[in-house]
Protein backbone atom coordinates (compact mmCIF):
# COMPACT_ATOMS: atom_id res chain seq x y z
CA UNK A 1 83.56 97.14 80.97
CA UNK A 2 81.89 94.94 83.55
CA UNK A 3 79.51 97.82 84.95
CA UNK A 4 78.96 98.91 81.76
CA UNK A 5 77.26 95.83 80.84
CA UNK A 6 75.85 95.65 83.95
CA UNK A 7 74.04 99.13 83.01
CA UNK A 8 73.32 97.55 79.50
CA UNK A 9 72.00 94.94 80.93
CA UNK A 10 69.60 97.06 83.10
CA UNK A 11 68.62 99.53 80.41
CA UNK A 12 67.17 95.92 78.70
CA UNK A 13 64.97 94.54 81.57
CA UNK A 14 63.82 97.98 82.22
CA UNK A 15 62.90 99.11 79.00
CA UNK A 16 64.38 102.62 78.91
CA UNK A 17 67.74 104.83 79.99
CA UNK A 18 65.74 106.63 82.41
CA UNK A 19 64.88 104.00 84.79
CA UNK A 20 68.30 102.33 84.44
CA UNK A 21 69.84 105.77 85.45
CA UNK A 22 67.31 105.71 88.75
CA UNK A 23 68.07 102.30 89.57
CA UNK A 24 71.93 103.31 89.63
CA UNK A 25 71.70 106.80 90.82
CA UNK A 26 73.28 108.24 88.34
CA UNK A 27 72.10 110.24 85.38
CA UNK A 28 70.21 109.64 82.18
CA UNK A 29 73.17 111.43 80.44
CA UNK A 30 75.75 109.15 82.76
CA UNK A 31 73.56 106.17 81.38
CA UNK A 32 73.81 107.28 77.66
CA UNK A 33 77.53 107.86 77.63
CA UNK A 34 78.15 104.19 79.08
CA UNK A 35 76.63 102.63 76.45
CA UNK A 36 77.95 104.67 73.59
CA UNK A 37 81.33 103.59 75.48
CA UNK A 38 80.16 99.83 75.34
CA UNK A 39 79.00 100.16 71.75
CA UNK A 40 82.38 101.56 70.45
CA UNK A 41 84.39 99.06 72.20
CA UNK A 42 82.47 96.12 70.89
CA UNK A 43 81.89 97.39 67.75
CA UNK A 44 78.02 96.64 66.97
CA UNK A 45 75.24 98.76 67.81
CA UNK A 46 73.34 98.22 70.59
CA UNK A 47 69.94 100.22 70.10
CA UNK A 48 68.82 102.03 67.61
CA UNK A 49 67.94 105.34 68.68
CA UNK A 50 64.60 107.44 67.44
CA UNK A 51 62.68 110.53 68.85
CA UNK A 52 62.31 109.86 72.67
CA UNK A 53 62.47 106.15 71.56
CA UNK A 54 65.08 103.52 71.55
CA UNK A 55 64.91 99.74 70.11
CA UNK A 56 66.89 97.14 70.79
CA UNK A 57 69.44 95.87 67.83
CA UNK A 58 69.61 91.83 66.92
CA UNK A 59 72.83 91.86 68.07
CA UNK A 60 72.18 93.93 70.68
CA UNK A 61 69.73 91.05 71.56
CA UNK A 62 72.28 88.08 71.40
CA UNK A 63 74.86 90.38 73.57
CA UNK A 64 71.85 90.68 76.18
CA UNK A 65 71.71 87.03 76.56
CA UNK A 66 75.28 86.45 76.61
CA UNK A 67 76.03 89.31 78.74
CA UNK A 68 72.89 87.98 81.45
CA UNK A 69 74.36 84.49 81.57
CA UNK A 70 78.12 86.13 81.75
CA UNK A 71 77.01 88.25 84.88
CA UNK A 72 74.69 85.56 86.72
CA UNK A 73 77.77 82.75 86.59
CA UNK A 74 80.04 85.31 87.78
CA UNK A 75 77.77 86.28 90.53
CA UNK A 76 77.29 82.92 91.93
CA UNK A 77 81.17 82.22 91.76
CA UNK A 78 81.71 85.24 94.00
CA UNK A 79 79.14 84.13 96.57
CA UNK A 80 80.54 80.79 96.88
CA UNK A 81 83.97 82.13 97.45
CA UNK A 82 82.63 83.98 99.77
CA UNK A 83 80.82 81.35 101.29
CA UNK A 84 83.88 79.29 101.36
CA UNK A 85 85.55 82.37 103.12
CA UNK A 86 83.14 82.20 105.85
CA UNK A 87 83.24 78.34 106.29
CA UNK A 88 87.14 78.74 106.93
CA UNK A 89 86.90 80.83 109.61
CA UNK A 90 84.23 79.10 111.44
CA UNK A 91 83.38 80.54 115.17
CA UNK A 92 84.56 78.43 118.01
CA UNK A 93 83.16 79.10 121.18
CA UNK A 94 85.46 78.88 124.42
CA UNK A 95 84.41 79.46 128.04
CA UNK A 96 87.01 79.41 131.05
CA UNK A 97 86.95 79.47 134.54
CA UNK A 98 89.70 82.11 135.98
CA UNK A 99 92.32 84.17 134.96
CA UNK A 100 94.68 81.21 135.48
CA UNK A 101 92.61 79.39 133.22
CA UNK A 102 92.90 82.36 131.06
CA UNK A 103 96.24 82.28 130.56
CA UNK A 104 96.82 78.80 129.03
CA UNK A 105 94.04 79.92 126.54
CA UNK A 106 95.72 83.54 126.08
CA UNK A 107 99.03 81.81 125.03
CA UNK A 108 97.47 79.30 122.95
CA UNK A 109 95.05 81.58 121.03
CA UNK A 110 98.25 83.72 120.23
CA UNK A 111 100.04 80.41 119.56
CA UNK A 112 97.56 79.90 116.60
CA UNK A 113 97.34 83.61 115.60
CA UNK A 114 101.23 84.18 115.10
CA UNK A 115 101.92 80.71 113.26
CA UNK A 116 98.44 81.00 111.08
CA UNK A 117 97.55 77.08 112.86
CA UNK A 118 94.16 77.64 111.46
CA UNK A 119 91.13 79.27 110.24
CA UNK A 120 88.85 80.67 113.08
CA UNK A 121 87.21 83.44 115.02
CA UNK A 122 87.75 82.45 118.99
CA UNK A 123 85.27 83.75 120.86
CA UNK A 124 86.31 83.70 125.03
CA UNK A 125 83.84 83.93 127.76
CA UNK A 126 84.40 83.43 131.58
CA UNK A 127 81.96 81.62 133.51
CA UNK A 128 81.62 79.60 136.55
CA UNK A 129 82.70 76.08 136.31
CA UNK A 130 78.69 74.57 136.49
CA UNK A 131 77.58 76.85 133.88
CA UNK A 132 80.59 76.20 131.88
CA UNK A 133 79.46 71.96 131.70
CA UNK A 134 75.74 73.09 131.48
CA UNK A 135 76.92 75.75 128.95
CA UNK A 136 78.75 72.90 126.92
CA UNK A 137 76.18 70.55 126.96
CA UNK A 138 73.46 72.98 126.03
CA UNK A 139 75.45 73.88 122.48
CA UNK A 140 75.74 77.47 124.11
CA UNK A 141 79.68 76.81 124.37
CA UNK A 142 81.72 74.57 122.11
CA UNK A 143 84.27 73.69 124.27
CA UNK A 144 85.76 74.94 128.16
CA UNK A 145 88.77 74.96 130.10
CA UNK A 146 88.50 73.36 133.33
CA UNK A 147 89.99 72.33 136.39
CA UNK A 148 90.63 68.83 137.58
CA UNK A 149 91.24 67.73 140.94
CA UNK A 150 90.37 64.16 140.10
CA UNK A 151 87.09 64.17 139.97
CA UNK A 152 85.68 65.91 136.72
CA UNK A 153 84.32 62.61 135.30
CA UNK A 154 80.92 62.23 137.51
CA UNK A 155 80.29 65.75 136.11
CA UNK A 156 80.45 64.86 132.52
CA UNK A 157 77.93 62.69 132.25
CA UNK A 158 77.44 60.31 128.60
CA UNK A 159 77.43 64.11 126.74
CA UNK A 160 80.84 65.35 127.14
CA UNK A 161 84.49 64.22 127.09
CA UNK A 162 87.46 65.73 127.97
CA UNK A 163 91.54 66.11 127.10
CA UNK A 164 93.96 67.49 128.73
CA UNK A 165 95.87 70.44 127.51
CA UNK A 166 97.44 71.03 130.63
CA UNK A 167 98.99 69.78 134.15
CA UNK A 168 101.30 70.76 137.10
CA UNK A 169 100.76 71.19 140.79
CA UNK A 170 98.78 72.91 143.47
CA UNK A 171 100.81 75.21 145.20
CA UNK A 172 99.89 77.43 148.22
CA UNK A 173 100.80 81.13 147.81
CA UNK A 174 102.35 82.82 150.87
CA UNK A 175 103.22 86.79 151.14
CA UNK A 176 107.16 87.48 150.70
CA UNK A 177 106.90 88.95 153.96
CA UNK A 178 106.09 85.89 156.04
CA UNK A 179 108.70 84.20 157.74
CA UNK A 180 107.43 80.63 155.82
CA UNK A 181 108.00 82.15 152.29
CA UNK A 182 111.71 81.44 152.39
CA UNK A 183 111.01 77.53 153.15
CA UNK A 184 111.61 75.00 150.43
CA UNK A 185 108.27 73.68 151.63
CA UNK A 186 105.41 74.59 153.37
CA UNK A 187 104.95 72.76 156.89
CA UNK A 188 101.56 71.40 157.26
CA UNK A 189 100.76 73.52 160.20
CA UNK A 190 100.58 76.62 158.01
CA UNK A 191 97.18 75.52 156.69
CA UNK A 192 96.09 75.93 160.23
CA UNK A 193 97.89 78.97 161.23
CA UNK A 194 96.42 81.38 158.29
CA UNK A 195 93.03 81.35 156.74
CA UNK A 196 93.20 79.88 153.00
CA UNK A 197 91.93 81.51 150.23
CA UNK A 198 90.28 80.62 147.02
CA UNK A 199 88.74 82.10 144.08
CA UNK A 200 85.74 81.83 142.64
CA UNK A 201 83.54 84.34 141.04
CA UNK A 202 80.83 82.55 142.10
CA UNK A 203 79.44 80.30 145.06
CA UNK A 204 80.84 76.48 143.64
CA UNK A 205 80.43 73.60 145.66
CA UNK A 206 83.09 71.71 142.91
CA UNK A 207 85.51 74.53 143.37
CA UNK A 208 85.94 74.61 147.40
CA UNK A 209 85.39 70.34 147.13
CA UNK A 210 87.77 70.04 144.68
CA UNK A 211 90.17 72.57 146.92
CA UNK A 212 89.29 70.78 150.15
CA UNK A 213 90.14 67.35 148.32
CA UNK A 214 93.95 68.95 148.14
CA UNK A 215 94.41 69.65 151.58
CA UNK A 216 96.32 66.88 153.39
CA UNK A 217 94.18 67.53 156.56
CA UNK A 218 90.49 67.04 157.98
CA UNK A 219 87.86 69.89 156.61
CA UNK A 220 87.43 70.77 160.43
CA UNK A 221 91.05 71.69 160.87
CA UNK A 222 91.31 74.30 158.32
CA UNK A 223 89.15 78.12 157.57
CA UNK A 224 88.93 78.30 153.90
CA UNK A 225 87.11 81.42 152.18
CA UNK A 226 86.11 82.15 148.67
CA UNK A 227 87.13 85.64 146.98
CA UNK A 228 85.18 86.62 144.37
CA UNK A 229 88.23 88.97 142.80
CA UNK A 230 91.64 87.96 142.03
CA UNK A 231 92.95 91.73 142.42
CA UNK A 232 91.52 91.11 146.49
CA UNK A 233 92.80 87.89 146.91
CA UNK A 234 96.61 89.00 145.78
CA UNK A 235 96.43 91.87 147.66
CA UNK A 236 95.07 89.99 151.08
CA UNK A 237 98.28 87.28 149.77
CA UNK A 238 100.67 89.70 149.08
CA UNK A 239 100.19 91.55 152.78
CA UNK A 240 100.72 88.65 154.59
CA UNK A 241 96.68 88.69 155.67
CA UNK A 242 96.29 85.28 154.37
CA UNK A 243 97.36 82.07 152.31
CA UNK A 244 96.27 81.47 149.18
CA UNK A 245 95.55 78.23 146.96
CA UNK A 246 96.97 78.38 143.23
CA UNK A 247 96.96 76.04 140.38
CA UNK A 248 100.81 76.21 140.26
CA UNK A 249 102.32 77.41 137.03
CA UNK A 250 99.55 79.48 135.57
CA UNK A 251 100.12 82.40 137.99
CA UNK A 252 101.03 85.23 136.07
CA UNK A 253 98.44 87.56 137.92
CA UNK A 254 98.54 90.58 139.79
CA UNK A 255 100.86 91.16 142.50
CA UNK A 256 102.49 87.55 142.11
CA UNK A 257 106.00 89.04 142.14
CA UNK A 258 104.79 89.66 145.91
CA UNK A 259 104.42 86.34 146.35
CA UNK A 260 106.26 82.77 146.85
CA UNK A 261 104.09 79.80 145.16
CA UNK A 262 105.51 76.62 147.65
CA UNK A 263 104.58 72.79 147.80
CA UNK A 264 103.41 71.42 151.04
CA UNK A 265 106.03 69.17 152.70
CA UNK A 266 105.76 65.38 151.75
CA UNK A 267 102.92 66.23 150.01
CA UNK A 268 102.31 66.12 146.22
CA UNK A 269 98.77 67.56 145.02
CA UNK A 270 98.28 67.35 141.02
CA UNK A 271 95.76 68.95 139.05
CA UNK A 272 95.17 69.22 135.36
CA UNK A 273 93.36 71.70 133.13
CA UNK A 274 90.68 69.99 131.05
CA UNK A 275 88.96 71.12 127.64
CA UNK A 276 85.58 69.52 127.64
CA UNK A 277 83.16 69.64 124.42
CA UNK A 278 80.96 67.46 123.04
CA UNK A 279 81.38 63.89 122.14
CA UNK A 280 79.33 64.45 118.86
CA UNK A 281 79.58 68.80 118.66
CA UNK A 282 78.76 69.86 115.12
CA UNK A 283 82.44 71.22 115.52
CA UNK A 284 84.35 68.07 116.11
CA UNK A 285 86.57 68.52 113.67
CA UNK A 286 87.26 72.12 114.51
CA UNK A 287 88.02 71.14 118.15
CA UNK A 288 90.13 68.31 117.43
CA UNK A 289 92.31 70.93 114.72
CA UNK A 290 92.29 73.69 118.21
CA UNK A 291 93.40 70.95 120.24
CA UNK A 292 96.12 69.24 117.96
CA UNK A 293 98.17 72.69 118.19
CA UNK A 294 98.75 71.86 121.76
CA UNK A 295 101.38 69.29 120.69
């Protein structure tokens, strides 16, 4: 019944079957049959009908009105529940740094998919660790995942804050093949023995300081290089070409059944994984709800 009144309702403000039927794309005849449908199930005439002329009935009239209200209240409730559709799943924006980064937010994101946590579209981008803060400050980004080495807080400025979401230890990855990988710890002397690698999409001055800061020894004593592609840096691991440094339990990447992850002897080098946003983001209660399904 509901598009026939809708077609009744256009045959009124448009003063005749013709236009109603071209405003609908249907035909004149289509248009005439509705509202002989309408009429008999109401049970009141409409229109009266005369030679290429139609006129509308007093009760048709006081249906009209009715039937305009009827429709206009019952399109405004389905736009707000459509609205309030949209405003549950809100966009959040998340940037991250590597693919170890990657997958702590892989896990969680499926976290709050399988166990319905809550109502939102996760957007992911990878970035470099200063466009990530600038990124976050700018609005562009609603929230990152970082790494800390201890030092995150002169970045952050009176803009951002951070929490933790995760923690563990640096570990230095060695190739199954070297005669080290079999060691409960590293010696120290490996550091000098093989060049270290790092990765970093791009040149960052807080990635290789933040790295250096881990090594127990003086920046002069070491050759560290940054590798712009995981897939390169596992494979130059994994052949025994090099040493690697990884944030230790987030390294389900390529080729790391090929290598051992080890601690340096009598040395202990934390690290923790940071989500930075906003202090006052138009989203703060959205990030607090993505962050509370951490615990």
């Amino acid at each position: 019944m509901f598009k026939k009144i809708n077609l009744f309702i256009d045959v009124i403000e448009l003063g005749s079957f013709q236009k109603a039927a071209q405003r609908n794309f249907i035909s004149q005849r289509a248009v005439s049959q509705s509202i002989n449908q309408l009429e008999n199930e109401l049970d009141f005439k409409l229109f009266t009908r005369g030679k290429n002329k139609i006129s509308v009935t007093h009760a048709g009239r006081e249906f009209y009105l009715k039937s305009r209200d009827l429709v206009n209240n019952f399109n405004t409730s389905i736009d707000n529940i459509q609205k309030q559709q949209q405003n549950q799943y809100q966009d959040l924006k998340i940037g991250y740094f590597s693919p170890f980064e990657s997958t702590l937010l892989a896990n969680q994101i499926l976290k709050i998919k399988r166990d319905h946590i809550m109502k939102v579209n996760l957007i992911v981008s990878e970035e470099s660790v200063e466009h990530l803060i600038s990124d976050t400050i700018a609005g562009l980004l609603d929230m990152a995942y970082i790494i800390d080495y201890g030092h995150i807080d002169d970045l952050l400025g009176d803009t951002l804050t951070k929490q933790t979401v995760y923690q563990n230890q640096i570990k230095i990855g060695i190739s199954q093949m070297n005669p080290y990988a079999n060691c409960d710890a590293l010696p120290i002397d490996v550091l000098t023995e093989y060049p270290i690698l790092y990765y970093s999409p791009e040149e960052s001055d807080y990635i290789r300081n933040g790295f250096a800061s881990t090594l127990p020894l003086s920046n002069n004593s070491f050759t560290t290089k940054r590798i712009a592609s995981i897939e390169q840096m596992q494979l130059l691991v994994a052949t025994d070409t090099a040493i690697a440094h990884y944030p230790g339990g987030l390294t389900a990447v390529p080729l790391a059944d090929k290598i051992n992850f080890k601690s340096l002897k009598n040395q202990t080098s934390d690290y923790r994984i940071q989500a930075i946003f906003q202090k006052d983001s138009p989203k703060i209660g959205l990030i607090h709800q993505y962050l509370s399904s951490f615990k």
